[in-house]
C-alpha atoms as a PDB file:
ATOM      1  CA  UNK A   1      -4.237  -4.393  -2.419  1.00  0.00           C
ATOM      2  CA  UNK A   2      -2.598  -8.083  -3.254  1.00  0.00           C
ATOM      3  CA  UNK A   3      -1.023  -8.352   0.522  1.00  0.00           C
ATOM      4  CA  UNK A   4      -0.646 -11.990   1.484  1.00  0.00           C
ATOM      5  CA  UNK A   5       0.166 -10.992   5.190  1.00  0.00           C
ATOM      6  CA  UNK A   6      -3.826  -8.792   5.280  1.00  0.00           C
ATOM      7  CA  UNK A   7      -6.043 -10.705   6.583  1.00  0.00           C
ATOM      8  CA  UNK A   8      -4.772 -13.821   7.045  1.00  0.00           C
ATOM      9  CA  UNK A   9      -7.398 -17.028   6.861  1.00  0.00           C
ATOM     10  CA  UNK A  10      -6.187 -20.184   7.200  1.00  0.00           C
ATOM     11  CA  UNK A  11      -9.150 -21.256   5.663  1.00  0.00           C
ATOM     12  CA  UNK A  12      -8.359 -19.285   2.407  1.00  0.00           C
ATOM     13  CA  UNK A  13      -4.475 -19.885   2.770  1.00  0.00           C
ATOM     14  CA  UNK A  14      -3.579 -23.430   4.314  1.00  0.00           C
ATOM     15  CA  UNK A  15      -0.167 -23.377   3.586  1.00  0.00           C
ATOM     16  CA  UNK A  16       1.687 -24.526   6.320  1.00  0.00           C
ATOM     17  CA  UNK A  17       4.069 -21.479   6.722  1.00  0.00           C
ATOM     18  CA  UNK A  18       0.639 -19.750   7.256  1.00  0.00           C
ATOM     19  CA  UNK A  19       0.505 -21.951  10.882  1.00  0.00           C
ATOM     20  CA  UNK A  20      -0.835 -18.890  13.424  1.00  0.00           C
ATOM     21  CA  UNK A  21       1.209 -19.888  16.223  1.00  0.00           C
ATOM     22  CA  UNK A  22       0.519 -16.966  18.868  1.00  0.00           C
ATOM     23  CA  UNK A  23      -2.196 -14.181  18.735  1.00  0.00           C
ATOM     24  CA  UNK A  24      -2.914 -10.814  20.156  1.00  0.00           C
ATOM     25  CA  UNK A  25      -5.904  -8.454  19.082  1.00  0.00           C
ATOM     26  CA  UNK A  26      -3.271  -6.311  16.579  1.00  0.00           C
ATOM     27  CA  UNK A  27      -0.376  -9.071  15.372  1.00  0.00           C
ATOM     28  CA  UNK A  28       0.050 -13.087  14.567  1.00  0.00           C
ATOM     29  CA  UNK A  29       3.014 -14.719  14.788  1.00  0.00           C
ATOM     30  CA  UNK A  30       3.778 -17.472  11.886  1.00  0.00           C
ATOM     31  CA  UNK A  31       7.143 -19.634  10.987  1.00  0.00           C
ATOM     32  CA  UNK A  32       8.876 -17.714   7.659  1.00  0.00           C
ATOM     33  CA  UNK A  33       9.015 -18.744   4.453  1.00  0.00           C
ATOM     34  CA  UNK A  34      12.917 -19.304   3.652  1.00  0.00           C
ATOM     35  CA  UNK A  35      13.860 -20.118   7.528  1.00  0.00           C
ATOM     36  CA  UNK A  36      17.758 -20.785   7.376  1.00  0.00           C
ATOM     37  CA  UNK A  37      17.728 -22.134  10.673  1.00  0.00           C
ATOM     38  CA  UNK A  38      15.036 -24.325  12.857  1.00  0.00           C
ATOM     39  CA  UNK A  39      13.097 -21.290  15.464  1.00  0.00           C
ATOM     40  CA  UNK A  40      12.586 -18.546  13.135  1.00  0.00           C
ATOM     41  CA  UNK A  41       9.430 -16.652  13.788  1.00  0.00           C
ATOM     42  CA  UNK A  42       7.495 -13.745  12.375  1.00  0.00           C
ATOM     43  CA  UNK A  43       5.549 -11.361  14.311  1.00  0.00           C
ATOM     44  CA  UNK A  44       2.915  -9.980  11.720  1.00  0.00           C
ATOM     45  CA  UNK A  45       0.789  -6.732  12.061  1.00  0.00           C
ATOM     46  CA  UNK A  46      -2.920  -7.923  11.258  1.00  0.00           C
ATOM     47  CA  UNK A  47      -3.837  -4.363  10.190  1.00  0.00           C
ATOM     48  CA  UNK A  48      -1.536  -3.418   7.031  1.00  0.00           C
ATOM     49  CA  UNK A  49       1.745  -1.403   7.532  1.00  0.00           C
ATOM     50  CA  UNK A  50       4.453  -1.024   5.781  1.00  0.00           C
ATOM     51  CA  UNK A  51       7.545  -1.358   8.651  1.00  0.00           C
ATOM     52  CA  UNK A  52       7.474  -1.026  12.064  1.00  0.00           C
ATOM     53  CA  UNK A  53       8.187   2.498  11.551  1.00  0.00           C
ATOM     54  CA  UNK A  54       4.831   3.631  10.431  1.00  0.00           C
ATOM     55  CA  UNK A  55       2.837   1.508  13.265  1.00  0.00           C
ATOM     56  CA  UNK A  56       0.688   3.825  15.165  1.00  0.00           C
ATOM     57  CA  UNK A  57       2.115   4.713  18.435  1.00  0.00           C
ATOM     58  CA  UNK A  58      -0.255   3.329  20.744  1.00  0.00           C
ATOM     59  CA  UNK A  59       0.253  -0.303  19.348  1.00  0.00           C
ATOM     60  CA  UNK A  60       3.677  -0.510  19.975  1.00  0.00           C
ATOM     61  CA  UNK A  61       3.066  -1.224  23.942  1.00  0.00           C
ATOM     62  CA  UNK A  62       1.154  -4.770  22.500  1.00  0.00           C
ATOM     63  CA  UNK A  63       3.907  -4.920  19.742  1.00  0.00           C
ATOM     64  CA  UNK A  64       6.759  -4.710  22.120  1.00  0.00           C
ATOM     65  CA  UNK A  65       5.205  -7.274  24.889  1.00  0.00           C
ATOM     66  CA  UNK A  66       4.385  -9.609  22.616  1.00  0.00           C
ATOM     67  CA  UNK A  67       7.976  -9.645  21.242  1.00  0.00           C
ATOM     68  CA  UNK A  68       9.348  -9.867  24.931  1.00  0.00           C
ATOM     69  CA  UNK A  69       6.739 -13.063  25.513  1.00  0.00           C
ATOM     70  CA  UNK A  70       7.837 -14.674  22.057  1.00  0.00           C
ATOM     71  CA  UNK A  71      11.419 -13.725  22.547  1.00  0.00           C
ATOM     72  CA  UNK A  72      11.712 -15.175  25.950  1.00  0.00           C
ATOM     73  CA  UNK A  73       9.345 -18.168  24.834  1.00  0.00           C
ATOM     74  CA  UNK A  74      11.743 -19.297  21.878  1.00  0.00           C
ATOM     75  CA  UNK A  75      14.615 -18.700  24.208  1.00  0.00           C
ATOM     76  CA  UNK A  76      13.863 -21.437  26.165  1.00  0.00           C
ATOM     77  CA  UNK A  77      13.749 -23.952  23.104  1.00  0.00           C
ATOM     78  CA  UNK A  78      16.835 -22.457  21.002  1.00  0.00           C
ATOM     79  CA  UNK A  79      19.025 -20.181  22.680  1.00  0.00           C
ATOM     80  CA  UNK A  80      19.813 -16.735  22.289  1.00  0.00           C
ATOM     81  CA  UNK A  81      17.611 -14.937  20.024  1.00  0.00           C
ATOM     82  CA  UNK A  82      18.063 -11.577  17.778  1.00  0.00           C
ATOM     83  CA  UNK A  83      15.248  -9.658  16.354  1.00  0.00           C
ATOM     84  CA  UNK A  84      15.382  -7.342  13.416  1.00  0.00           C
ATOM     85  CA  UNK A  85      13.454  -5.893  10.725  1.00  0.00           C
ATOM     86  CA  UNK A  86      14.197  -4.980   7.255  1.00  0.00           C
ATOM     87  CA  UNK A  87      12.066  -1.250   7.043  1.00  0.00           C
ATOM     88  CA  UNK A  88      11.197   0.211   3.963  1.00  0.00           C
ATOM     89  CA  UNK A  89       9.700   3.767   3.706  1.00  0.00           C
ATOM     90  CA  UNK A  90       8.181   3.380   0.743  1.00  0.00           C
ATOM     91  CA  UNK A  91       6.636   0.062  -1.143  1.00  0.00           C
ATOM     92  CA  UNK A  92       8.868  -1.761  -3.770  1.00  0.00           C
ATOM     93  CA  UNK A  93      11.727  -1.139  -2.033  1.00  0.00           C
ATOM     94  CA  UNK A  94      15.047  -3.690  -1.864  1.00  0.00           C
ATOM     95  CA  UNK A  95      15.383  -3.126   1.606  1.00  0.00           C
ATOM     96  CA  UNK A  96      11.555  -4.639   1.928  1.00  0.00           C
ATOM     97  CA  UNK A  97      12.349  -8.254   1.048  1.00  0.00           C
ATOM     98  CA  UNK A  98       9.478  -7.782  -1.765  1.00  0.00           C
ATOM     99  CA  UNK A  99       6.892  -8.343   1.427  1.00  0.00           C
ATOM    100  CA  UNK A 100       4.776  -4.795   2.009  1.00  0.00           C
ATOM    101  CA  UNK A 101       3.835  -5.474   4.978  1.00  0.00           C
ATOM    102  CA  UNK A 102       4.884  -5.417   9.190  1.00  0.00           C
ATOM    103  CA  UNK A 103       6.853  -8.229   9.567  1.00  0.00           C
ATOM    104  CA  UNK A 104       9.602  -8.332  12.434  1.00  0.00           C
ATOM    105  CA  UNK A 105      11.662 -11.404  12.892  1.00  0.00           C
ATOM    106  CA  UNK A 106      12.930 -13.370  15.861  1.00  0.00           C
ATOM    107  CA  UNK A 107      15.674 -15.799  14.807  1.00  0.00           C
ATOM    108  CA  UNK A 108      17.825 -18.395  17.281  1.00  0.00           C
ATOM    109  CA  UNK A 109      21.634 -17.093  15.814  1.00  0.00           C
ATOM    110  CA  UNK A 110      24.755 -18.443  17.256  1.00  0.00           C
ATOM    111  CA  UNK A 111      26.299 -15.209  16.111  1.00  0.00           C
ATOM    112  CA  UNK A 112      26.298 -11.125  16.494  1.00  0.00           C
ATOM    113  CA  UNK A 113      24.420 -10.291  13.327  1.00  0.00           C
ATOM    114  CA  UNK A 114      25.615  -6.767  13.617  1.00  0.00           C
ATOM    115  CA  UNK A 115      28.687  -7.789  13.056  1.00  0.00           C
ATOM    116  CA  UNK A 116      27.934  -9.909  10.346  1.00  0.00           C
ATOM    117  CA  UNK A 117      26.497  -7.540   8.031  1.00  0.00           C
ATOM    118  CA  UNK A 118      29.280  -6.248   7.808  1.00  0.00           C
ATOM    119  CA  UNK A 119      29.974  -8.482   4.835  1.00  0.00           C
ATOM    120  CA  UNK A 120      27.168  -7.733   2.527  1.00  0.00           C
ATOM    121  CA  UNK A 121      27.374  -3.440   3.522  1.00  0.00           C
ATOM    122  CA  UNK A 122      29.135  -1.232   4.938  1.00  0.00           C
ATOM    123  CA  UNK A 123      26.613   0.823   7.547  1.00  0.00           C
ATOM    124  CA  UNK A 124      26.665   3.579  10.044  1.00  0.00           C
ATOM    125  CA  UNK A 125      24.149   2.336  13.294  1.00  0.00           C
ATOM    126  CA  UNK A 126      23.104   4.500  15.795  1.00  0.00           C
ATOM    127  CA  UNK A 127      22.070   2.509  19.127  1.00  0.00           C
ATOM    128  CA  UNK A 128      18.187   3.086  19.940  1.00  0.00           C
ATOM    129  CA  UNK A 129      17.279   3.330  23.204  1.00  0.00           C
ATOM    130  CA  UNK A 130      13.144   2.521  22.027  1.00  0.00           C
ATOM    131  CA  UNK A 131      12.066   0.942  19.446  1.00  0.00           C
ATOM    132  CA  UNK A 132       9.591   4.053  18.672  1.00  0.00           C
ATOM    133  CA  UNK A 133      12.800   5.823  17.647  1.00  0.00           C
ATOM    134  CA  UNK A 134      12.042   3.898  13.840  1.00  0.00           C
ATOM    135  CA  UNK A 135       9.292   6.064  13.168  1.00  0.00           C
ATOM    136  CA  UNK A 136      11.821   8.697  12.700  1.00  0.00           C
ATOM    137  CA  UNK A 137      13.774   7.402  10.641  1.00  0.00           C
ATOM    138  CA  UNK A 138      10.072   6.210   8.379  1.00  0.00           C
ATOM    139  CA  UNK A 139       8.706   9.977   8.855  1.00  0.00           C
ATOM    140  CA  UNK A 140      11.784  10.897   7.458  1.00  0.00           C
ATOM    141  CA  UNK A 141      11.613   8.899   4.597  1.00  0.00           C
ATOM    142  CA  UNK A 142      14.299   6.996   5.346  1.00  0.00           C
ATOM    143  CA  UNK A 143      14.602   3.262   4.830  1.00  0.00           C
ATOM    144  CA  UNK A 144      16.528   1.274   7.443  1.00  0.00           C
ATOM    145  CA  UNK A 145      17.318  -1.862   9.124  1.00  0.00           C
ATOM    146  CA  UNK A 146      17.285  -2.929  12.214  1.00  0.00           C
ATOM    147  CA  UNK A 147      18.770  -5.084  15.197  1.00  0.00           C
ATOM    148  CA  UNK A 148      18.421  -6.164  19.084  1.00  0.00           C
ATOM    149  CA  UNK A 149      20.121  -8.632  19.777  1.00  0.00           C
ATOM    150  CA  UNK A 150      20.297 -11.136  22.925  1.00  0.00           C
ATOM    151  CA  UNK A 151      21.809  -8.266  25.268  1.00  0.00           C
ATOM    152  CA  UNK A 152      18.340  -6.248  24.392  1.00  0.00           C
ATOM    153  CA  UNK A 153      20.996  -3.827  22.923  1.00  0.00           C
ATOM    154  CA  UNK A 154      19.052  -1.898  19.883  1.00  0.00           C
ATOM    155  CA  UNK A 155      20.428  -0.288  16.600  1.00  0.00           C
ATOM    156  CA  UNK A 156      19.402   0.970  13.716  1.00  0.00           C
ATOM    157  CA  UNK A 157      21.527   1.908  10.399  1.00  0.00           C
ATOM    158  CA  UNK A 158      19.753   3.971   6.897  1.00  0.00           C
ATOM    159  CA  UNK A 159      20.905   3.835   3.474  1.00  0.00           C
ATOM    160  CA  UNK A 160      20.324   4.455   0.075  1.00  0.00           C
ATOM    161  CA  UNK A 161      21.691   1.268  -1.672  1.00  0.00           C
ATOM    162  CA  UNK A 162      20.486  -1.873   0.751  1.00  0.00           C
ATOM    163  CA  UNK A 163      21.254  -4.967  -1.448  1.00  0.00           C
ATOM    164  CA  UNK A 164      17.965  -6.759  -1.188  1.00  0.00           C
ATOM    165  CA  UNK A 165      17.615  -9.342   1.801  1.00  0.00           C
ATOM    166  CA  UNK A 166      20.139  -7.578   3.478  1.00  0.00           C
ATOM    167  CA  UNK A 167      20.183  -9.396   7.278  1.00  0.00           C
ATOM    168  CA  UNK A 168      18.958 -12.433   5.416  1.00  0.00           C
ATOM    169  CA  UNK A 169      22.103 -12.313   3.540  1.00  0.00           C
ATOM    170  CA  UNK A 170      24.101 -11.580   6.442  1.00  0.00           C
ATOM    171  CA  UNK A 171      22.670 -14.380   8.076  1.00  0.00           C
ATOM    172  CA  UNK A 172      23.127 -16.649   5.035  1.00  0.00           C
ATOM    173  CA  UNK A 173      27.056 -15.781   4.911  1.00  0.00           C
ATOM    174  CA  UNK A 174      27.395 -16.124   8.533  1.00  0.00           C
ATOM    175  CA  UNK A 175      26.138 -19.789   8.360  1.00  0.00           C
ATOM    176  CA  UNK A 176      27.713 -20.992   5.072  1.00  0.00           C
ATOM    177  CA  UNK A 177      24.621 -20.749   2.854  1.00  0.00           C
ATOM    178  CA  UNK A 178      24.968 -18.150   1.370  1.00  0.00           C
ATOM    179  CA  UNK A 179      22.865 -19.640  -2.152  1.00  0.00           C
ATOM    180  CA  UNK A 180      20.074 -19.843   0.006  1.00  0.00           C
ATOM    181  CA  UNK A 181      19.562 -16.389   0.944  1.00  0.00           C
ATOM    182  CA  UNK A 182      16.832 -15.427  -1.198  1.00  0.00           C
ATOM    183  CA  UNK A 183      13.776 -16.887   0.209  1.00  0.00           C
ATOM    184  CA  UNK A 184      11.580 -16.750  -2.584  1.00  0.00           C
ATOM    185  CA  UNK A 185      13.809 -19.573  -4.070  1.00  0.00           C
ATOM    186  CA  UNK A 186      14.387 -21.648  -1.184  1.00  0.00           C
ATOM    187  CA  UNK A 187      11.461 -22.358   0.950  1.00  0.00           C
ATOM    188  CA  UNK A 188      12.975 -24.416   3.231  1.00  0.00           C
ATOM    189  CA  UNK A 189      10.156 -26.407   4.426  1.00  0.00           C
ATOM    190  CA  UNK A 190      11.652 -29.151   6.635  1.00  0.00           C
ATOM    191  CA  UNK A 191      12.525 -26.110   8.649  1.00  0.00           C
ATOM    192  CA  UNK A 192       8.929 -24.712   9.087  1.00  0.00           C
ATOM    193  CA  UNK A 193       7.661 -28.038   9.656  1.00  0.00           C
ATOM    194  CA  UNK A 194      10.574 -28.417  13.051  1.00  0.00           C
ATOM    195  CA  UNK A 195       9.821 -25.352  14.288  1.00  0.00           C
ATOM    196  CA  UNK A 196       6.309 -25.901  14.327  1.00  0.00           C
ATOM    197  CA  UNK A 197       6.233 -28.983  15.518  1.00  0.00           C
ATOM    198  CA  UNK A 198       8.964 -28.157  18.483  1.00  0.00           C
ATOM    199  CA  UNK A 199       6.841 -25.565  19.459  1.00  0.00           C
ATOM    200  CA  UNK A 200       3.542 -27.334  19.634  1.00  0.00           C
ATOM    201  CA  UNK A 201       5.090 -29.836  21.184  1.00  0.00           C
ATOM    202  CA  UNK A 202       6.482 -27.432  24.116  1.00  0.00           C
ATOM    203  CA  UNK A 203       5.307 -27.854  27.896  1.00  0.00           C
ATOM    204  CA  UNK A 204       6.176 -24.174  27.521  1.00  0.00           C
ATOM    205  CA  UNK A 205       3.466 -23.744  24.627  1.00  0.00           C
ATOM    206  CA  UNK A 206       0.384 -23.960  26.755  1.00  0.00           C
ATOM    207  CA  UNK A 207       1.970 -21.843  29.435  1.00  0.00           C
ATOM    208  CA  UNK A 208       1.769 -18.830  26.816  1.00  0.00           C
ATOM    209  CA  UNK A 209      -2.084 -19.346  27.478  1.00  0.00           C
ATOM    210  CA  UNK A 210      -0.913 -17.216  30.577  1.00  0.00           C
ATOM    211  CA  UNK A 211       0.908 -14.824  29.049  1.00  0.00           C
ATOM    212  CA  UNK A 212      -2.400 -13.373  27.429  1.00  0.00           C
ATOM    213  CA  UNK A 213      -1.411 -15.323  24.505  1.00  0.00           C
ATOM    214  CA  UNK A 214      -3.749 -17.036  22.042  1.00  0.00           C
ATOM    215  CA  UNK A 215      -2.310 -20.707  20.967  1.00  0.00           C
ATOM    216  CA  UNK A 216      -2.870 -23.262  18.521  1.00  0.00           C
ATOM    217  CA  UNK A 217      -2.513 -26.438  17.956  1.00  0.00           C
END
């Protein structure tokens, strides 16, 4: 399998949007290729899944701290922060972003991105009260996206006809760049290189030490 999220060596892969900034035994957590704004984190399953909907159940306790650490942790530096995934249910998929693999971001957004995907789709959510809830919707066969933003408030909408990058283009709208929503053509490197160095640079970043947190620097 050609996965460039499975096993990830910085030895093999140097590049710097491979920078492990926080570990746990079962997920990384790395800047994102294509960040639109300075802050924007992945949390990355180490084991290979396709969306948070097909994790197995007793790793979403680690998954779900670990998001609540980072969460709180980027907080701090940028503001209010809103987590979503895009969740295919099967590979190949638009929905997916072309990346096969667990990848849930945490982005610092001015805005309610709910409300602004409302002009890329028209979707039906359904407010989650656990995050579990996905694997329904992935058992099911259903592909979906999904939101929490900075009230912890959760949803979830499914569809047949997600535009590819969907939140990414919401996001993209929302912020007037919409050209540079597709993050296989714009990298947007100064970005990852801000973020990282912000949060090395944090007297917060050695506190996650703490946390039960790996680090690096």
């Amino acid at each position: 399998m050609n996965c460039g999220f499975c096993n990830l060596d910085r030895s093999k892969n140097p590049e710097i949007w491979n920078t492990v900034l926080f570990e746990t035994s079962n997920f990384f957590v790395v800047p994102t290729l294509g960040a639109l704004v300075e802050g924007w984190l992945l949390i990355v399953s180490k084991e290979h899944y396709l969306c948070v909907g097909e994790l197995d159940s007793e790793l979403f306790e680690e998954l779900e701290k670990l998001t609540f650490k980072v969460s709180n942790f980027l907080t701090k530096l940028y503001g209010d922060i809103t987590i979503f995934e895009h969740g295919p249910a099967v590979p190949n998929q638009l929905v997916g972003c072309s990346v096969d693999h667990l990848h849930l971001h945490l982005a610092p957004l001015s805005f309610d991105l709910l409300g602004a995907t409302k002009n890329i789709i028209d979707l039906e959510w359904t407010e989650l009260v656990d995050f579990k809830q996905s694997k329904e919707y992935f058992n099911r066969s259903k592909p979906y996206v999904y939101i929490k933003n900075p009230k912890n408030e959760q949803f979830i909408a499914t569809s047949n006809v997600f535009p590819s990058q969907t939140l990414r283009q919401a996001i993209a709208y929302e912020i007037n760049k919409f050209e540079k929503y597709n993050w296989r053509n714009n990298l947007e490197i100064d970005h990852i290189m801000s973020t990282i160095k912000t949060i090395q640079n944090s007297p917060f970043y050695t506190e996650c030490d703490n946390l039960e947190l790996s680090v690096y620097d």
